[in-house]
Protein backbone atom coordinates (compact mmCIF):
# COMPACT_ATOMS: atom_id res chain seq x y z
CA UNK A 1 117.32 83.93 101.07
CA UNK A 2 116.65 87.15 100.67
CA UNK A 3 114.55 86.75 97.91
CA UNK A 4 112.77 84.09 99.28
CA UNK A 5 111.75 86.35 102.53
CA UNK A 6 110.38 89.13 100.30
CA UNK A 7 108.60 86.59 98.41
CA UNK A 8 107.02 85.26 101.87
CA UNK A 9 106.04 89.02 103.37
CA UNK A 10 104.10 89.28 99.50
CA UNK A 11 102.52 86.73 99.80
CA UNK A 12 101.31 87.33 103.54
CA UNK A 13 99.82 90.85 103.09
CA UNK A 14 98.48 89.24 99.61
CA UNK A 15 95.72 87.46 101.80
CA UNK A 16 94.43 90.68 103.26
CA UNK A 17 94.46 92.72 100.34
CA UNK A 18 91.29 93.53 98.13
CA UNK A 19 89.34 95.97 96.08
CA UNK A 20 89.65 99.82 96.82
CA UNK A 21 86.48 100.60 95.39
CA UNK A 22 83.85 99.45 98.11
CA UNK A 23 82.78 98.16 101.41
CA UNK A 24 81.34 94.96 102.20
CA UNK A 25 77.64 94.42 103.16
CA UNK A 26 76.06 95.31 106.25
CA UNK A 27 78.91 98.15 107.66
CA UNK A 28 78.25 101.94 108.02
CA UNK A 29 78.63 103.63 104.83
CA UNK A 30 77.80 100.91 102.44
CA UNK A 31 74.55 100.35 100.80
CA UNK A 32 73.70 96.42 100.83
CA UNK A 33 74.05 94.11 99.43
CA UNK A 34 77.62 94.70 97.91
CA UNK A 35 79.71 92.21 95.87
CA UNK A 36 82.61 90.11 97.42
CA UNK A 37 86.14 92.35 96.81
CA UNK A 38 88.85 90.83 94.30
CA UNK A 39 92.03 90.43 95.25
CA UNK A 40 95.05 93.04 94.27
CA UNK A 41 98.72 92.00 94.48
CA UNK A 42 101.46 93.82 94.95
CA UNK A 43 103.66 96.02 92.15
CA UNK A 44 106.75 94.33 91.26
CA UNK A 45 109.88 95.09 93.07
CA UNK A 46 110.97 98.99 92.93
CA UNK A 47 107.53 99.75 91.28
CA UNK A 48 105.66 102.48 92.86
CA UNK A 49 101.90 103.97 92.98
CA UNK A 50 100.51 106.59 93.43
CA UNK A 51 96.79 107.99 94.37
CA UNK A 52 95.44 111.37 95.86
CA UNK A 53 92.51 111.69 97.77
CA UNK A 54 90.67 114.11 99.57
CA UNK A 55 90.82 114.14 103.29
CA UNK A 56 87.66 113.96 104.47
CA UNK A 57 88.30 113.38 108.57
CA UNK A 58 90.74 113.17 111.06
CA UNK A 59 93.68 115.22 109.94
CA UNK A 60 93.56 116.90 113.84
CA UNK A 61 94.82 113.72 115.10
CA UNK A 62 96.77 112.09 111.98
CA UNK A 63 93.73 109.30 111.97
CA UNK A 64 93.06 110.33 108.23
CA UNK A 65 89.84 108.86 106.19
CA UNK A 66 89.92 109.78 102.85
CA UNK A 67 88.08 109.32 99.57
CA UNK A 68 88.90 109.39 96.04
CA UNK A 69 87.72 112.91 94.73
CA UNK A 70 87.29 111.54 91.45
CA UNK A 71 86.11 107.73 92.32
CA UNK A 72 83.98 105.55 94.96
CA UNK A 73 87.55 104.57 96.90
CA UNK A 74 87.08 105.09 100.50
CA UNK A 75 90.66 104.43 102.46
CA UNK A 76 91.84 104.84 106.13
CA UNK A 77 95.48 105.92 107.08
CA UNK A 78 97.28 106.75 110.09
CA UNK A 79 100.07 109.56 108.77
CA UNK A 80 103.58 107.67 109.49
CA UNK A 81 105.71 108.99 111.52
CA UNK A 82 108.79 107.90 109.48
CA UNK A 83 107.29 108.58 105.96
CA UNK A 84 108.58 111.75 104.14
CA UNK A 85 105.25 114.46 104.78
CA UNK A 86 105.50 117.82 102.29
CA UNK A 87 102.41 120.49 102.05
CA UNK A 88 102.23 122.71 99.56
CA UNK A 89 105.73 121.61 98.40
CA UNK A 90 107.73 122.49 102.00
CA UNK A 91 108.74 119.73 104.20
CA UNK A 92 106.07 119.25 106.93
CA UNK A 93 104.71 117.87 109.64
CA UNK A 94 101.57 115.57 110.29
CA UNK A 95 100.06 118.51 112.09
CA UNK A 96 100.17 120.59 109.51
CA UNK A 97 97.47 118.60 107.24
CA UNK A 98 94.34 119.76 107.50
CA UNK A 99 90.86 118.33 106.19
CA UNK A 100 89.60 119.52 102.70
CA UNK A 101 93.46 118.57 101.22
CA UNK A 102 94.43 116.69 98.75
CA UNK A 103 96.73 113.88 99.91
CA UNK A 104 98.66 112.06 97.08
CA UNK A 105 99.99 108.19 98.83
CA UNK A 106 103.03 107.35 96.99
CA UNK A 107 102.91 102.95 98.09
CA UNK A 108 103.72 99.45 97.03
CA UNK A 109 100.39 99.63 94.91
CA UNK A 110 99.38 96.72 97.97
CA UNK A 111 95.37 97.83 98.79
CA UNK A 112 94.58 96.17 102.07
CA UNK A 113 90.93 94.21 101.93
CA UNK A 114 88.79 96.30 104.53
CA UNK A 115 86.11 98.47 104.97
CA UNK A 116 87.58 101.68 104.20
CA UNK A 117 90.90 100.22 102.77
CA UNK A 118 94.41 100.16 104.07
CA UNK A 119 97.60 100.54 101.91
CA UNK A 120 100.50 98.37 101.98
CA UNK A 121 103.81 100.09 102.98
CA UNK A 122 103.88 103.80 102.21
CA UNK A 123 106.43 105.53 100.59
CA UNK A 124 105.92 109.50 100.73
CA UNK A 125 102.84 111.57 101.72
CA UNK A 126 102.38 115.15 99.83
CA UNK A 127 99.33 117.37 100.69
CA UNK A 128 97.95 119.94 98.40
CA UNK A 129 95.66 122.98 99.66
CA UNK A 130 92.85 123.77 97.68
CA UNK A 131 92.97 126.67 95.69
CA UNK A 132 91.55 129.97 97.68
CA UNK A 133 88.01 130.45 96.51
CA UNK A 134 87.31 126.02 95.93
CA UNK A 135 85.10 123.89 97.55
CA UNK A 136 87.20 123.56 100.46
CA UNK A 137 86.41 120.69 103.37
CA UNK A 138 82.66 120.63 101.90
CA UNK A 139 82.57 117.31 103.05
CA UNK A 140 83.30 118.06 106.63
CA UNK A 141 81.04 120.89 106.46
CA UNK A 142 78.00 118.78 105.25
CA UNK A 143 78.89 116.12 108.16
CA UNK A 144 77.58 119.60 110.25
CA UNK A 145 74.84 119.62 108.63
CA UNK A 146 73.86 116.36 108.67
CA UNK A 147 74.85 116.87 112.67
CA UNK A 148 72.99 119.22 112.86
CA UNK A 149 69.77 117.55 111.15
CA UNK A 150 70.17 114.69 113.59
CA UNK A 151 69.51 116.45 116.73
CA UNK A 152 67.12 118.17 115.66
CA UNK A 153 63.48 116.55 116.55
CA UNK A 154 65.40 113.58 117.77
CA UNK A 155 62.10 111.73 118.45
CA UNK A 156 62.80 110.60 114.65
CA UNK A 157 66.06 108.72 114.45
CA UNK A 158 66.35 105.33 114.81
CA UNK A 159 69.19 102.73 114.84
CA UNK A 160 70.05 103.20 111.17
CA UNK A 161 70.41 106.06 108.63
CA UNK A 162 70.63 106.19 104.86
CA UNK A 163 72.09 109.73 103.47
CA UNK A 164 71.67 110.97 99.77
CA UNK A 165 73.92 113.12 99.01
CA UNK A 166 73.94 112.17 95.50
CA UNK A 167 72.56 116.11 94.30
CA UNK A 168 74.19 118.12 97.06
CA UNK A 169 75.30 121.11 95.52
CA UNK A 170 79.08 120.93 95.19
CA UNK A 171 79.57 117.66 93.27
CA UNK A 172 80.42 115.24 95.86
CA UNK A 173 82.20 112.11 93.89
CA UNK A 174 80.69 108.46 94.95
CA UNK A 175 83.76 107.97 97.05
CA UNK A 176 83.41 111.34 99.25
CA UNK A 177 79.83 110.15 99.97
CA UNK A 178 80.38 106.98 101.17
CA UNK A 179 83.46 108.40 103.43
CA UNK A 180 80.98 111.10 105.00
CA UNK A 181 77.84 108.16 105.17
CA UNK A 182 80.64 106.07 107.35
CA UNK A 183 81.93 108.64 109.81
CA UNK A 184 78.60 109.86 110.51
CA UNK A 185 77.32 106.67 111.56
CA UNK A 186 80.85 106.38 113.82
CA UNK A 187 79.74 109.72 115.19
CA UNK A 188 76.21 108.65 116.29
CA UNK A 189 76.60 105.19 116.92
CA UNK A 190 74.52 104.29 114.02
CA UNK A 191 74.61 101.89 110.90
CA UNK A 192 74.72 104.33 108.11
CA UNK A 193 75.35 104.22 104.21
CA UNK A 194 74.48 106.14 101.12
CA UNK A 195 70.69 105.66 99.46
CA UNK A 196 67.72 107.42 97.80
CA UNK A 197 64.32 106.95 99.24
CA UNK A 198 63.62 104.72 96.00
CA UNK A 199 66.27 102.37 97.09
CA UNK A 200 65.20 102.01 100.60
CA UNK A 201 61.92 101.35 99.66
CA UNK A 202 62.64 99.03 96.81
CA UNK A 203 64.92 97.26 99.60
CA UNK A 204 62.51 96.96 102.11
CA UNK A 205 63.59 99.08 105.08
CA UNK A 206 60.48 101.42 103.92
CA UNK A 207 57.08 100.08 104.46
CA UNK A 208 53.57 101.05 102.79
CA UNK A 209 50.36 100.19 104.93
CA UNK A 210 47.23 100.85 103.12
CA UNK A 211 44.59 103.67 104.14
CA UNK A 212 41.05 102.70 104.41
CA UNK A 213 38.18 104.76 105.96
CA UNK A 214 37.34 105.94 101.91
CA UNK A 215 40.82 106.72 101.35
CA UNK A 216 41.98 106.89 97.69
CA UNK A 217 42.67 103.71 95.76
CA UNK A 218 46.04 103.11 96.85
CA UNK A 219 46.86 105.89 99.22
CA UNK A 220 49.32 104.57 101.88
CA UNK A 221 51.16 105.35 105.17
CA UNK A 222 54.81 104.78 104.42
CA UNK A 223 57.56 104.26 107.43
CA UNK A 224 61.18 102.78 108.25
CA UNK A 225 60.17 101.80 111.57
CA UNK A 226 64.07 101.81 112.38
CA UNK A 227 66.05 104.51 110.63
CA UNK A 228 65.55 107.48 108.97
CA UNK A 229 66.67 108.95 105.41
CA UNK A 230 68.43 112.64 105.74
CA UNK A 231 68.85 113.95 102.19
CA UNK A 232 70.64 117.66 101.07
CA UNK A 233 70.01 118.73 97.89
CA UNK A 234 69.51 122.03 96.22
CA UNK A 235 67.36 124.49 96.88
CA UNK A 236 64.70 125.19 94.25
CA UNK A 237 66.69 129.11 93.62
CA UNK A 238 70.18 127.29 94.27
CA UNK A 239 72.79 130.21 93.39
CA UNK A 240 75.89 129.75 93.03
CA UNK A 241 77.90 132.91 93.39
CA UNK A 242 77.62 136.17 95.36
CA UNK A 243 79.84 139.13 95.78
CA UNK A 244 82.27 136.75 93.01
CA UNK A 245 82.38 134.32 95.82
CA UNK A 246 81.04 130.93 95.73
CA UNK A 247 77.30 130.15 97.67
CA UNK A 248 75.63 127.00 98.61
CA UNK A 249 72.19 126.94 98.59
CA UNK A 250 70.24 123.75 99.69
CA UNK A 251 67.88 122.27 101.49
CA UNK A 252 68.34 119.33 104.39
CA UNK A 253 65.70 117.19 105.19
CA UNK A 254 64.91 114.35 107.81
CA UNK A 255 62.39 111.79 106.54
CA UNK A 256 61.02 108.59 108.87
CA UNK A 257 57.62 108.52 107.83
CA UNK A 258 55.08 110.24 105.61
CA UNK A 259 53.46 112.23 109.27
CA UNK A 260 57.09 112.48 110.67
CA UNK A 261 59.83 114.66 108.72
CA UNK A 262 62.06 117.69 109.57
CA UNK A 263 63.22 120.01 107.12
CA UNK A 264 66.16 123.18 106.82
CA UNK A 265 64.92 124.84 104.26
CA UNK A 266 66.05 127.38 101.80
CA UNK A 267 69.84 127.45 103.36
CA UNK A 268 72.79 129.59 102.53
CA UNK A 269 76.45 129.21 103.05
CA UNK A 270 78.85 131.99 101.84
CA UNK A 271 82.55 130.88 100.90
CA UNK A 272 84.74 133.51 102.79
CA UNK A 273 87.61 135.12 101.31
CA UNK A 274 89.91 132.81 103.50
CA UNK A 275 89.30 130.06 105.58
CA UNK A 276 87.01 126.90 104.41
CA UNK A 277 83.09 126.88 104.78
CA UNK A 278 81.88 126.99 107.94
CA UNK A 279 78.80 128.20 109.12
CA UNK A 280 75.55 128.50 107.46
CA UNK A 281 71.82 129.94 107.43
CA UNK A 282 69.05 128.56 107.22
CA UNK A 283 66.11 130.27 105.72
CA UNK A 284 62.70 128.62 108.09
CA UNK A 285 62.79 125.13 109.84
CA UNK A 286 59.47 122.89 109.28
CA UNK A 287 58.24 120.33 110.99
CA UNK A 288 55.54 117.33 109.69
């Protein structure tokens, strides 16, 4: 009987359980279309797994959404209050995680099918801190950023955003994109995912109306009526160290139309001795 019961509960988290890799089409943080997830199954009996991610949100309140540093994963876990928790090693406490960590998930191998994944039943949680001088929490310091970009000239968003992040200084993996691309859109209220301006306008959500009055041959006003693209990407001097610590250097930009754009340009943000990045400067602000 006993057996037979495990065999049932297997087979019952089977049928929501699905590919780690993506979400499906049409929710913040995904660019659509996306193909259907496959279907995982469970390790065999006593087997473990084991993945570590970064976390990218939510460590204040345990809520963690993370993202494979390495991969496109993007998975959602509330820390377990019964689950073994070490950091650094040392037996800890949920309130001791902080976001920028690596989080290794010791589980069942079961991946839940949803948009960020869930894990089956969790074994052991073990945080890392990055090492002093890393990239520490860059992606919750390019979510300010990208805050920041939204409310400024807020005459320009819309209902959606797309965010490339794809040459952000730093080296963000697929996976870390797509986590920030979905809790920004939480934050705002707004459907959200990761694309260039190429894909948006090969997809549509970018239009071209011609220019006449003698206007060159195909000169043409270009829109998305109902989003806007925010892009950070280096700036054309990126450096990349100063005083032997680490710099960013980029530029953040706000694009809904070819006469409606704001732009950070030429920023700068310092890696301090101790701590993770924080603030930053930003060299002149532009408006089109």
């Amino acid at each position: 009987m006993r057996e037979l019961a495990a065999l049932i509960l297997s087979l019952c988290l089977l049928s929501g359980c699905g590919d780690r890799e993506g979400p499906p089409s049409g929710t913040a943080g995904s660019p659509p279309p996306a193909s259907a997830p496959a279907v995982s199954a469970p390790l065999p009996t006593g087997q473990q797994e084991a993945l570590s991610l970064r976390i990218v949100d939510g460590a204040e309140d345990g809520d963690l959404l993370l993202a494979d540093p390495e991969g496109s994963g993007v998975y959602r876990l509330s820390v377990p209050e019964d689950v073994p928790l070490t950091v650094d090693g040392a037996e800890a406490a949920p309130s001791d995680l902080a976001d920028g960590m690596t989080l290794t998930v010791t589980f069942n191998g079961l991946v839940q099918e949803s948009w960020p994944a869930g894990f089956g039943q969790v074994y052991a949680l073990d945080a890392s801190s990055p090492a002093g001088g890393s990239y520490t929490d860059l992606c919750g310091f390019y979510l300010k950023v990208l805050d920041d970009l939204w409310n400024a000239d807020t005459g320009l968003n819309g209902t959606q955003a797309a965010i490339d992040l794809s040459q952000a200084p730093g080296g963000l993996s697929q996976g870390e994109q797509a986590a920030i691309a979905l809790r920004f859109g939480e934050l705002h209220g707004v459907e959200a995912w990761n694309a260039t301006y190429e894909e948006l306008l090969e997809g549509g959500y970018i239009t071209a109306e011609p220019l006449g009055n003698g206007a060159p041959e195909g000169a043409a006003f270009y829109r998305w009526e109902d989003g806007c693209l925010l892009t950070i990407s280096p700036h054309e001097t990126e450096e990349t160290e100063a005083w032997s610590l680490p710099v960013l250097r980029f530029d953040a930009d706000k694009w809904a139309s070819s006469l409606g754009a704001y732009s950070f340009y030429d920023c700068t943000a310092v890696w301090p001795e101790a701590g993770t990045w924080s603030g930053y400067q930003v060299g002149s602000e532009m408006i089109s």
